[in-house]
N, C-alpha and C. Protein backbone atom coordinates (compact mmCIF):
# COMPACT_ATOMS: atom_id res chain seq x y z
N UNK A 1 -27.39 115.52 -82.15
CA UNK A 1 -28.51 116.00 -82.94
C UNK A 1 -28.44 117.52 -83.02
N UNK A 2 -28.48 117.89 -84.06
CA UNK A 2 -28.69 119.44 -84.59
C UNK A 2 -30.14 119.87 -84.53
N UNK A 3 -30.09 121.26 -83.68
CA UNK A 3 -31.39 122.27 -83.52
C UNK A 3 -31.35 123.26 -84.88
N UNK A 4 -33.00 123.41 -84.77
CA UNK A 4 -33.21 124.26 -86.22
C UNK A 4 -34.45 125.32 -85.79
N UNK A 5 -33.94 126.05 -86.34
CA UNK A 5 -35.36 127.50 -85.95
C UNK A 5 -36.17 127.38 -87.04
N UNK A 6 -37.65 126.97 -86.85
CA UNK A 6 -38.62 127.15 -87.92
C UNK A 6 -39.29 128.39 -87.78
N UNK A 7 -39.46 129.31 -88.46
CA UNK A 7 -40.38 130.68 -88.57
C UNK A 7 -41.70 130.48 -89.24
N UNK A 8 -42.67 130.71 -88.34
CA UNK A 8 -43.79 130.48 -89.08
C UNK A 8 -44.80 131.63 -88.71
N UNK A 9 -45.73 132.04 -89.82
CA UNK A 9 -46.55 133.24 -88.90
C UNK A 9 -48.43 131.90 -89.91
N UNK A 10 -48.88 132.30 -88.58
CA UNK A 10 -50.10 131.83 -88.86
C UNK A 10 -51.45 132.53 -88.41
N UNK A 11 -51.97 132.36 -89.65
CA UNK A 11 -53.68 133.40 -89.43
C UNK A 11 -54.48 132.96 -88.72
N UNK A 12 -55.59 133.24 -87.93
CA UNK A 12 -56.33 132.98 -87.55
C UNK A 12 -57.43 133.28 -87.77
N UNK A 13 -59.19 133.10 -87.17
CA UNK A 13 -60.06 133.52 -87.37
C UNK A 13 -60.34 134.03 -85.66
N UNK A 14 -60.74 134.93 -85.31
CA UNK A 14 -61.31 135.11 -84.08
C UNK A 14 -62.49 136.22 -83.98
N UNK A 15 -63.11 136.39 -82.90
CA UNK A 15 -64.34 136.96 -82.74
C UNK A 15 -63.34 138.69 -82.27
N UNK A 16 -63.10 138.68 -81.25
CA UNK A 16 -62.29 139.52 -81.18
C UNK A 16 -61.07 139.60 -80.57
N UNK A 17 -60.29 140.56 -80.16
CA UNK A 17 -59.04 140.07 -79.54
C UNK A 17 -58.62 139.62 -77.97
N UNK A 18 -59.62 139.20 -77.42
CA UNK A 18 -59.68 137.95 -76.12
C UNK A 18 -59.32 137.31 -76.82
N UNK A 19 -60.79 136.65 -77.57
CA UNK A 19 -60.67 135.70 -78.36
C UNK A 19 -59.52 135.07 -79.01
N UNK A 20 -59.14 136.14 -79.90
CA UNK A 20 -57.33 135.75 -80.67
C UNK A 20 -56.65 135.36 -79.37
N UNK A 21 -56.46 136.27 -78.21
CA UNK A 21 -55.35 136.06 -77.11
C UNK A 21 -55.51 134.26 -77.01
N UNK A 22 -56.74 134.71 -76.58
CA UNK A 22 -57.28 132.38 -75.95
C UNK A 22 -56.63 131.65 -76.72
N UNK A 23 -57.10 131.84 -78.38
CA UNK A 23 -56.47 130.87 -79.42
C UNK A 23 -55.00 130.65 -79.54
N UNK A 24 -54.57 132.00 -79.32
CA UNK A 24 -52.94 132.07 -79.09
C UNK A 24 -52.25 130.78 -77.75
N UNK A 25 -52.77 131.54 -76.93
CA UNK A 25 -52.70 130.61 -75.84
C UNK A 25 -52.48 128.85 -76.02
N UNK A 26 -54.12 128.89 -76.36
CA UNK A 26 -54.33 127.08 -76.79
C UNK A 26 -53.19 127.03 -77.52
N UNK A 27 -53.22 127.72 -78.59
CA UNK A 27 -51.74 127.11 -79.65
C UNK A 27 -50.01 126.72 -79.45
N UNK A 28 -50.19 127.74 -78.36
CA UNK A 28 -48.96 127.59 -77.72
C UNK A 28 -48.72 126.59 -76.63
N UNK A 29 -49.65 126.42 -75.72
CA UNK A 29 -49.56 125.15 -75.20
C UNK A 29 -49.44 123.69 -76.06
N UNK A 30 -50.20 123.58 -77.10
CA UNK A 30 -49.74 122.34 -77.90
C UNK A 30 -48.52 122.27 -78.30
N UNK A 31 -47.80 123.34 -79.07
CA UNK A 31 -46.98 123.09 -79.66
C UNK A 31 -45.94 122.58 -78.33
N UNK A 32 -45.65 123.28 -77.43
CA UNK A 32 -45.30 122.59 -75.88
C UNK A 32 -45.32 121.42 -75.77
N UNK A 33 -46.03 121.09 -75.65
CA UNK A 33 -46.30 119.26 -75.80
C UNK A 33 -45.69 118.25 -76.54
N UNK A 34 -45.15 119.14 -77.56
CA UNK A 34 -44.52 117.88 -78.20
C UNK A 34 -43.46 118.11 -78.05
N UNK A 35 -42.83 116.63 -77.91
CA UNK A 35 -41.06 116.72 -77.55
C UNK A 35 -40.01 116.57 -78.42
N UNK A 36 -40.36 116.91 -79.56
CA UNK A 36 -39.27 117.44 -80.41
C UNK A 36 -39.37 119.06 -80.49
N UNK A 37 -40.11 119.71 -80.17
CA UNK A 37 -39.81 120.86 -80.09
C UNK A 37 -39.58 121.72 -78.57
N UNK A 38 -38.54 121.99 -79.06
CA UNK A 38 -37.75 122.63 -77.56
C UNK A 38 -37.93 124.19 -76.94
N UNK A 39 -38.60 124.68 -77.80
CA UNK A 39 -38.67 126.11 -77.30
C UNK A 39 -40.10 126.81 -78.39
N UNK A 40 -40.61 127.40 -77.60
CA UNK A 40 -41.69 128.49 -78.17
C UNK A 40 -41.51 129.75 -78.21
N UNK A 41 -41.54 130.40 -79.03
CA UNK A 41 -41.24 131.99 -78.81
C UNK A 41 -42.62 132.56 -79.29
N UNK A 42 -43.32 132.84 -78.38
CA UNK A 42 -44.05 133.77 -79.22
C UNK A 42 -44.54 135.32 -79.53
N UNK A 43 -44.19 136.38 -80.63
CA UNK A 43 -43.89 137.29 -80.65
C UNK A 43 -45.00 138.33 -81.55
N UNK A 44 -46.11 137.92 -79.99
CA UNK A 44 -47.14 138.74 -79.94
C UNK A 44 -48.32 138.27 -81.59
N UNK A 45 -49.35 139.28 -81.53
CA UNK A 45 -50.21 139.32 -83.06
C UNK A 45 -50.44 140.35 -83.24
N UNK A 46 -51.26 140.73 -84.41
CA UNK A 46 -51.78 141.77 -85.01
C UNK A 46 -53.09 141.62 -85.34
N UNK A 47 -53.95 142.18 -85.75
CA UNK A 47 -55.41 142.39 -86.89
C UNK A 47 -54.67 142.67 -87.73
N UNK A 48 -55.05 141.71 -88.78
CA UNK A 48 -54.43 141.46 -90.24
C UNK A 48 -55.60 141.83 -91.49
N UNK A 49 -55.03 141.84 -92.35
CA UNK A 49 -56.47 142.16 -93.76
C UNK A 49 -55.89 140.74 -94.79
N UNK A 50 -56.76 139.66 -94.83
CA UNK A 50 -56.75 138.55 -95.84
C UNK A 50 -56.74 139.21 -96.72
N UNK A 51 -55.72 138.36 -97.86
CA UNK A 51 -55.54 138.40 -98.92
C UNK A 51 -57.22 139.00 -100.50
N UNK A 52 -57.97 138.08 -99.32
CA UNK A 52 -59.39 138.27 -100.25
C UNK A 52 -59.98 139.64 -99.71
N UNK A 53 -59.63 140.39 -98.80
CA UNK A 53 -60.46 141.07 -98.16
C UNK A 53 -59.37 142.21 -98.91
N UNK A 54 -58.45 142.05 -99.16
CA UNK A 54 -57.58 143.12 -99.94
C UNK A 54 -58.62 143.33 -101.68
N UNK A 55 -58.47 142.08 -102.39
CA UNK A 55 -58.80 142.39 -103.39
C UNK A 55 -60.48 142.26 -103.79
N UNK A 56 -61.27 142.84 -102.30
CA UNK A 56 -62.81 143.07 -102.71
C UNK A 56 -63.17 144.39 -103.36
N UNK A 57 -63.54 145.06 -104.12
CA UNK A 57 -64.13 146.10 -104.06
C UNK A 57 -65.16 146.68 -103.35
N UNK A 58 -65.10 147.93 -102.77
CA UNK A 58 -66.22 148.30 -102.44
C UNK A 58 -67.96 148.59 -103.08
């Protein structure tokens, strides 16, 4: 059986950045869990600006 690297970046909602850390956390333990996937990398977050929050006016 052949291994494959999936790249994925995913948004979140959080209160603040505990918060994000926790969610990170939880997320990464699931993906763990399942046994087709063999490895987690995870390479840190940011505070991001949504797409909608780009095109609001003031």
């Amino acid at each position: 059986m052949k291994h494959y690297r999936l790249r994925v970046e995913i948004d979140i909602v959080a209160e603040d950045r505990e918060h994000a850390e926790a969610l990170s956390r939880i997320l990464t333990s699931l993906l763990r869990q399942r046994s087709w996937i063999r490895e987690v990398v995870p390479d840190g977050f940011e505070e991001r600006t949504t797409i909608a929050q780009q095109n609001e006016t003031p």
